[in-house]
N, C-alpha and C. Protein backbone atom coordinates (compact mmCIF):
# COMPACT_ATOMS: atom_id res chain seq x y z
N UNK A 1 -27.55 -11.86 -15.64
CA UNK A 1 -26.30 -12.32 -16.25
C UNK A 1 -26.04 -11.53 -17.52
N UNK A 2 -24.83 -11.74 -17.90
CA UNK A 2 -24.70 -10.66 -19.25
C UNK A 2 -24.71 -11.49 -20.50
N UNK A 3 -25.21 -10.71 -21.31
CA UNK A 3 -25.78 -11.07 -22.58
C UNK A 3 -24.52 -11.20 -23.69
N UNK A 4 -23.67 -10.27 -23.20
CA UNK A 4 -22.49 -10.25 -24.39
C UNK A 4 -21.48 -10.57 -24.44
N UNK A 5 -20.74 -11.22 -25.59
CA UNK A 5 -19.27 -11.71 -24.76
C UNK A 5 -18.11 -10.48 -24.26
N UNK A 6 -18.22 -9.44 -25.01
CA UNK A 6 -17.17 -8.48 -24.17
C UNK A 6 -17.71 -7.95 -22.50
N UNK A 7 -19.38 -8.15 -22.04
CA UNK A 7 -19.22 -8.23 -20.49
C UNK A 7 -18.98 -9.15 -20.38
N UNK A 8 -18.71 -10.44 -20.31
CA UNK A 8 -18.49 -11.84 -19.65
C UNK A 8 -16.82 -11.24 -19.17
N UNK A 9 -16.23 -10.85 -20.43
CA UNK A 9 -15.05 -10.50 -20.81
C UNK A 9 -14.81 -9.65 -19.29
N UNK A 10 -15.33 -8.67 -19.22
CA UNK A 10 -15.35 -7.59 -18.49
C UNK A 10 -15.42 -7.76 -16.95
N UNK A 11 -16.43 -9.15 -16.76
CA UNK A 11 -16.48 -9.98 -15.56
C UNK A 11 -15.64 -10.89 -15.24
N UNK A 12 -14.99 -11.31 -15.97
CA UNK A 12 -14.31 -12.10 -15.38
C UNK A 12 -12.48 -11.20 -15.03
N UNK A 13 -12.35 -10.16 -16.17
CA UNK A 13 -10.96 -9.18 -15.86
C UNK A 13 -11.34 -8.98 -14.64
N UNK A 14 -12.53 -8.00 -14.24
CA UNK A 14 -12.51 -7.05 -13.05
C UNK A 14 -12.54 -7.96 -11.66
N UNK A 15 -13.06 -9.20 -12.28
CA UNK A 15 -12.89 -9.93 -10.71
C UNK A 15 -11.23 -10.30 -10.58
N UNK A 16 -10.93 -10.77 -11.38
CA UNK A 16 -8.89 -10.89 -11.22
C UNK A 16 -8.25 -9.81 -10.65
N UNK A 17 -8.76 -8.81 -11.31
CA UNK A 17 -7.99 -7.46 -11.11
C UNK A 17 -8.76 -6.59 -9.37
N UNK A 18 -10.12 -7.48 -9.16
CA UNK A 18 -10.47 -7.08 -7.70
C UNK A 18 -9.60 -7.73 -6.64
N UNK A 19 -9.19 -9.34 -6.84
CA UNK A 19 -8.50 -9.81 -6.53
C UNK A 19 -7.24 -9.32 -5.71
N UNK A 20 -6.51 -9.16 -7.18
CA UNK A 20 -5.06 -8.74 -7.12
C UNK A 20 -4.92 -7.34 -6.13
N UNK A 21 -5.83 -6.14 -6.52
CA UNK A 21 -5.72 -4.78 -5.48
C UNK A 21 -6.49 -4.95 -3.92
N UNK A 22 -6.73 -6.48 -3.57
CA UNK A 22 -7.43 -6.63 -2.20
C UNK A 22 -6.19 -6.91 -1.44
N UNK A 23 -5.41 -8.21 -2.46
CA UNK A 23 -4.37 -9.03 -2.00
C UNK A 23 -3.04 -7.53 -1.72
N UNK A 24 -2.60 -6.42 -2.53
CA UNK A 24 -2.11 -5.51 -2.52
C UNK A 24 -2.42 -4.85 -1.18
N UNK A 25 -3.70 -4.78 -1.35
CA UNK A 25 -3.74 -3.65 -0.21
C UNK A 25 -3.65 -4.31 1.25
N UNK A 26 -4.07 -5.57 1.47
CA UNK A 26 -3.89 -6.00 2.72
C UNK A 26 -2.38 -6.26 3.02
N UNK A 27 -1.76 -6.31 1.92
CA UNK A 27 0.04 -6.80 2.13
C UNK A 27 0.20 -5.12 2.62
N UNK A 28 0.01 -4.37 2.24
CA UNK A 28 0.61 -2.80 2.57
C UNK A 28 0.09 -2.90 3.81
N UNK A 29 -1.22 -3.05 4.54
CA UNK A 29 -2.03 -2.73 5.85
C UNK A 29 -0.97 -4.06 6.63
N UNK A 30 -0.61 -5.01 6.67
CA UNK A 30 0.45 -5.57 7.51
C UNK A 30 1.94 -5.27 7.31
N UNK A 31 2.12 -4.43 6.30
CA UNK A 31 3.71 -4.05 6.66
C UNK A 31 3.16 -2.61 7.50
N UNK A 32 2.23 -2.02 7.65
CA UNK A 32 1.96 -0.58 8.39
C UNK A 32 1.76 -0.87 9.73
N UNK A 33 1.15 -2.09 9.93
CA UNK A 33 1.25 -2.65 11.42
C UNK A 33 2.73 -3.36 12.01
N UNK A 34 3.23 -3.44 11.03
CA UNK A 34 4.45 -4.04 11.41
C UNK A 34 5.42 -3.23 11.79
N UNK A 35 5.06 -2.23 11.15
CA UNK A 35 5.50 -0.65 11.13
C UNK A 35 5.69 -0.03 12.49
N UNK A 36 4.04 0.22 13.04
CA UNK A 36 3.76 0.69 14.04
C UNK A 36 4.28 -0.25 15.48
N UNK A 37 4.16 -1.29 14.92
CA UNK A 37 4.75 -1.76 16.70
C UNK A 37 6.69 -2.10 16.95
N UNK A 38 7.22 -1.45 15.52
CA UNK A 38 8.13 -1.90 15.44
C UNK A 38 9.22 -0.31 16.58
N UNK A 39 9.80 -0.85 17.36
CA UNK A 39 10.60 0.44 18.35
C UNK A 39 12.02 0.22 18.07
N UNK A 40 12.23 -0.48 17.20
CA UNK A 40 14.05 -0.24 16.96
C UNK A 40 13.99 0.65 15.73
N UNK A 41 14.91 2.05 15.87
CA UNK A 41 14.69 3.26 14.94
C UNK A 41 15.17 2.43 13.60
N UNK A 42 16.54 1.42 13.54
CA UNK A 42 17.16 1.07 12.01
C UNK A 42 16.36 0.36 11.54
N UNK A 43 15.40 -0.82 12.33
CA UNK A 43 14.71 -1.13 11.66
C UNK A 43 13.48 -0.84 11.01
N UNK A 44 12.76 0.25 11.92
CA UNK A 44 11.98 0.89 11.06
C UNK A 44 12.16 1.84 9.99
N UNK A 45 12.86 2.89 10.01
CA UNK A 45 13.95 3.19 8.76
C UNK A 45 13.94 2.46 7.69
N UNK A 46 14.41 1.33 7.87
CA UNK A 46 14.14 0.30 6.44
C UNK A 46 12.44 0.03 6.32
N UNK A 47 11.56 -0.06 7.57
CA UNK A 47 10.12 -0.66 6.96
C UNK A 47 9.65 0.57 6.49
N UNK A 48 10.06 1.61 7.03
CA UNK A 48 9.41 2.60 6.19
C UNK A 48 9.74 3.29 4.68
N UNK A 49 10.83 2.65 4.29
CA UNK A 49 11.40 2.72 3.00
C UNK A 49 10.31 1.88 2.28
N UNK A 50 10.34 0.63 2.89
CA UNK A 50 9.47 0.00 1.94
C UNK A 50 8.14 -0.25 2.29
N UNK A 51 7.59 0.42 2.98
CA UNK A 51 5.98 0.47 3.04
C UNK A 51 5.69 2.03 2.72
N UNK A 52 6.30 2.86 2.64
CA UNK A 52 6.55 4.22 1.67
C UNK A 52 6.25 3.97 0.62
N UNK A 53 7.21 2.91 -0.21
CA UNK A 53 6.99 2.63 -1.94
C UNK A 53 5.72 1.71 -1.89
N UNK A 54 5.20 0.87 -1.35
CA UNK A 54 3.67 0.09 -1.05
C UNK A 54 3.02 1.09 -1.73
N UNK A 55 2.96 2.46 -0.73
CA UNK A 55 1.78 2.97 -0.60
C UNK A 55 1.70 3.91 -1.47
N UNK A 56 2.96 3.91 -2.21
CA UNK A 56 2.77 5.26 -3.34
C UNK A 56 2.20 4.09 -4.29
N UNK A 57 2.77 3.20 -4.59
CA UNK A 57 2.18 2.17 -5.56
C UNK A 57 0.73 1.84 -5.64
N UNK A 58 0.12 1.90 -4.49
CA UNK A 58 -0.97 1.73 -4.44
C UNK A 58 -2.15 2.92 -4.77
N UNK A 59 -1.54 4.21 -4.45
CA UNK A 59 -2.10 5.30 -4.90
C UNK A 59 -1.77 5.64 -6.13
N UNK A 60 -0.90 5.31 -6.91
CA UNK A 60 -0.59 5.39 -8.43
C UNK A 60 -1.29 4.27 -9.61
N UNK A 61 -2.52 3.32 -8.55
CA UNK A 61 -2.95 2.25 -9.24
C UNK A 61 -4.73 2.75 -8.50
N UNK A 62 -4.77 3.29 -8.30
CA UNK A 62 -5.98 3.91 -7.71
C UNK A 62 -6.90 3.15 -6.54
N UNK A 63 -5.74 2.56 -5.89
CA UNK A 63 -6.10 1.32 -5.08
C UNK A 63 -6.87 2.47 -3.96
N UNK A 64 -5.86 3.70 -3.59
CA UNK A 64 -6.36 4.32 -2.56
C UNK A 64 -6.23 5.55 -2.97
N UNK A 65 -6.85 6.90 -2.48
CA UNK A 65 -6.55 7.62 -3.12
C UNK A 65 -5.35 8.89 -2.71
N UNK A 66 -5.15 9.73 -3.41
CA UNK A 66 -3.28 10.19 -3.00
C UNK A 66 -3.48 10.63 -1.78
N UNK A 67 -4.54 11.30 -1.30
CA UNK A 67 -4.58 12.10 -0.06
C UNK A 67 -4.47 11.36 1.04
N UNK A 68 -4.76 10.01 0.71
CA UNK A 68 -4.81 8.48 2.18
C UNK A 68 -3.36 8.63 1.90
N UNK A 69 -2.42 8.31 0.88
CA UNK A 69 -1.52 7.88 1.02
C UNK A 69 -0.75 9.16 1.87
N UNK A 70 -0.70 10.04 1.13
CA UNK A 70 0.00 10.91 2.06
C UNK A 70 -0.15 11.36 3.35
N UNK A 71 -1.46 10.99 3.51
CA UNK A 71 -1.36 11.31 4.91
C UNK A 71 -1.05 9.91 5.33
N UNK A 72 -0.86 8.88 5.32
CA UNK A 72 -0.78 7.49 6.25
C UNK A 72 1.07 7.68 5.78
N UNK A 73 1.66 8.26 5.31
CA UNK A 73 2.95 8.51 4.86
C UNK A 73 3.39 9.32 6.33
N UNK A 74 2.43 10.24 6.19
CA UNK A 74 3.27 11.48 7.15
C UNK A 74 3.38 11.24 8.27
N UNK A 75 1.73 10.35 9.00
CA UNK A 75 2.25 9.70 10.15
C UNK A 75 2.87 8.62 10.19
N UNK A 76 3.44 7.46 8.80
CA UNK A 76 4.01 6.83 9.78
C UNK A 76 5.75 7.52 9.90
N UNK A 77 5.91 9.12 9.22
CA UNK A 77 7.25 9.20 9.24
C UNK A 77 7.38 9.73 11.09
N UNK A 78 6.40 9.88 10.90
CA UNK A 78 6.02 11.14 12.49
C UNK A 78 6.54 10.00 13.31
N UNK A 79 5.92 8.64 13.61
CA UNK A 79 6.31 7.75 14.53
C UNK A 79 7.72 7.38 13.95
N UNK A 80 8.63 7.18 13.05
CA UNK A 80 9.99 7.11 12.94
C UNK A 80 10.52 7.62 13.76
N UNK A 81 10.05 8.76 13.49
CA UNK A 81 11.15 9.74 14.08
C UNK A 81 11.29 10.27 15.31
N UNK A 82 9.64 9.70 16.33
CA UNK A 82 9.67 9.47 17.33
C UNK A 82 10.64 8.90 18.19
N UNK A 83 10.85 7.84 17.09
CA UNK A 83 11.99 6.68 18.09
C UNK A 83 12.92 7.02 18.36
N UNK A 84 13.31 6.74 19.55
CA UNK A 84 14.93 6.92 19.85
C UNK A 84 16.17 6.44 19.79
């Protein structure tokens, strides 16, 4: 256990803040599935607008790092644009 009050301090931030980027990242991993099974082109168009900004957000908070994001970016534009 820790001896000092700035780790107690330190334990109890990083567990909030483990929290908060679990709860983040699983909300992005179900709009990407929602993503993928979605076959109407307008509506994916819009999910990919906003699971686009998810995932830059999440790589700008070091949730994941830029190279996941961009690549989980590129394919899901690849399947957009699949659709017909």
């Amino acid at each position: 256990m820790a001896n000092h009050k700035s780790a107690l301090k330190r334990i109890r931030s990083s567990a909030a803040r483990r929290l908060r980027n679990r709860y983040q990242h699983k909300t992005t991993r179900t709009f990407v599935k929602r993503l993928r099974n979605t076959s109407d082109k307008n509506e994916a168009l819009e999910l990919y607008n906003k699971v686009s900004s998810m995932i830059d957000k999440l790589a700008k908070k070091n949730i994941i790092h830029d190279n996941k994001a961009a690549n989980q970016k590129s394919k899901l534009r690849k399947h957009v644009n699949s659709l017909a």
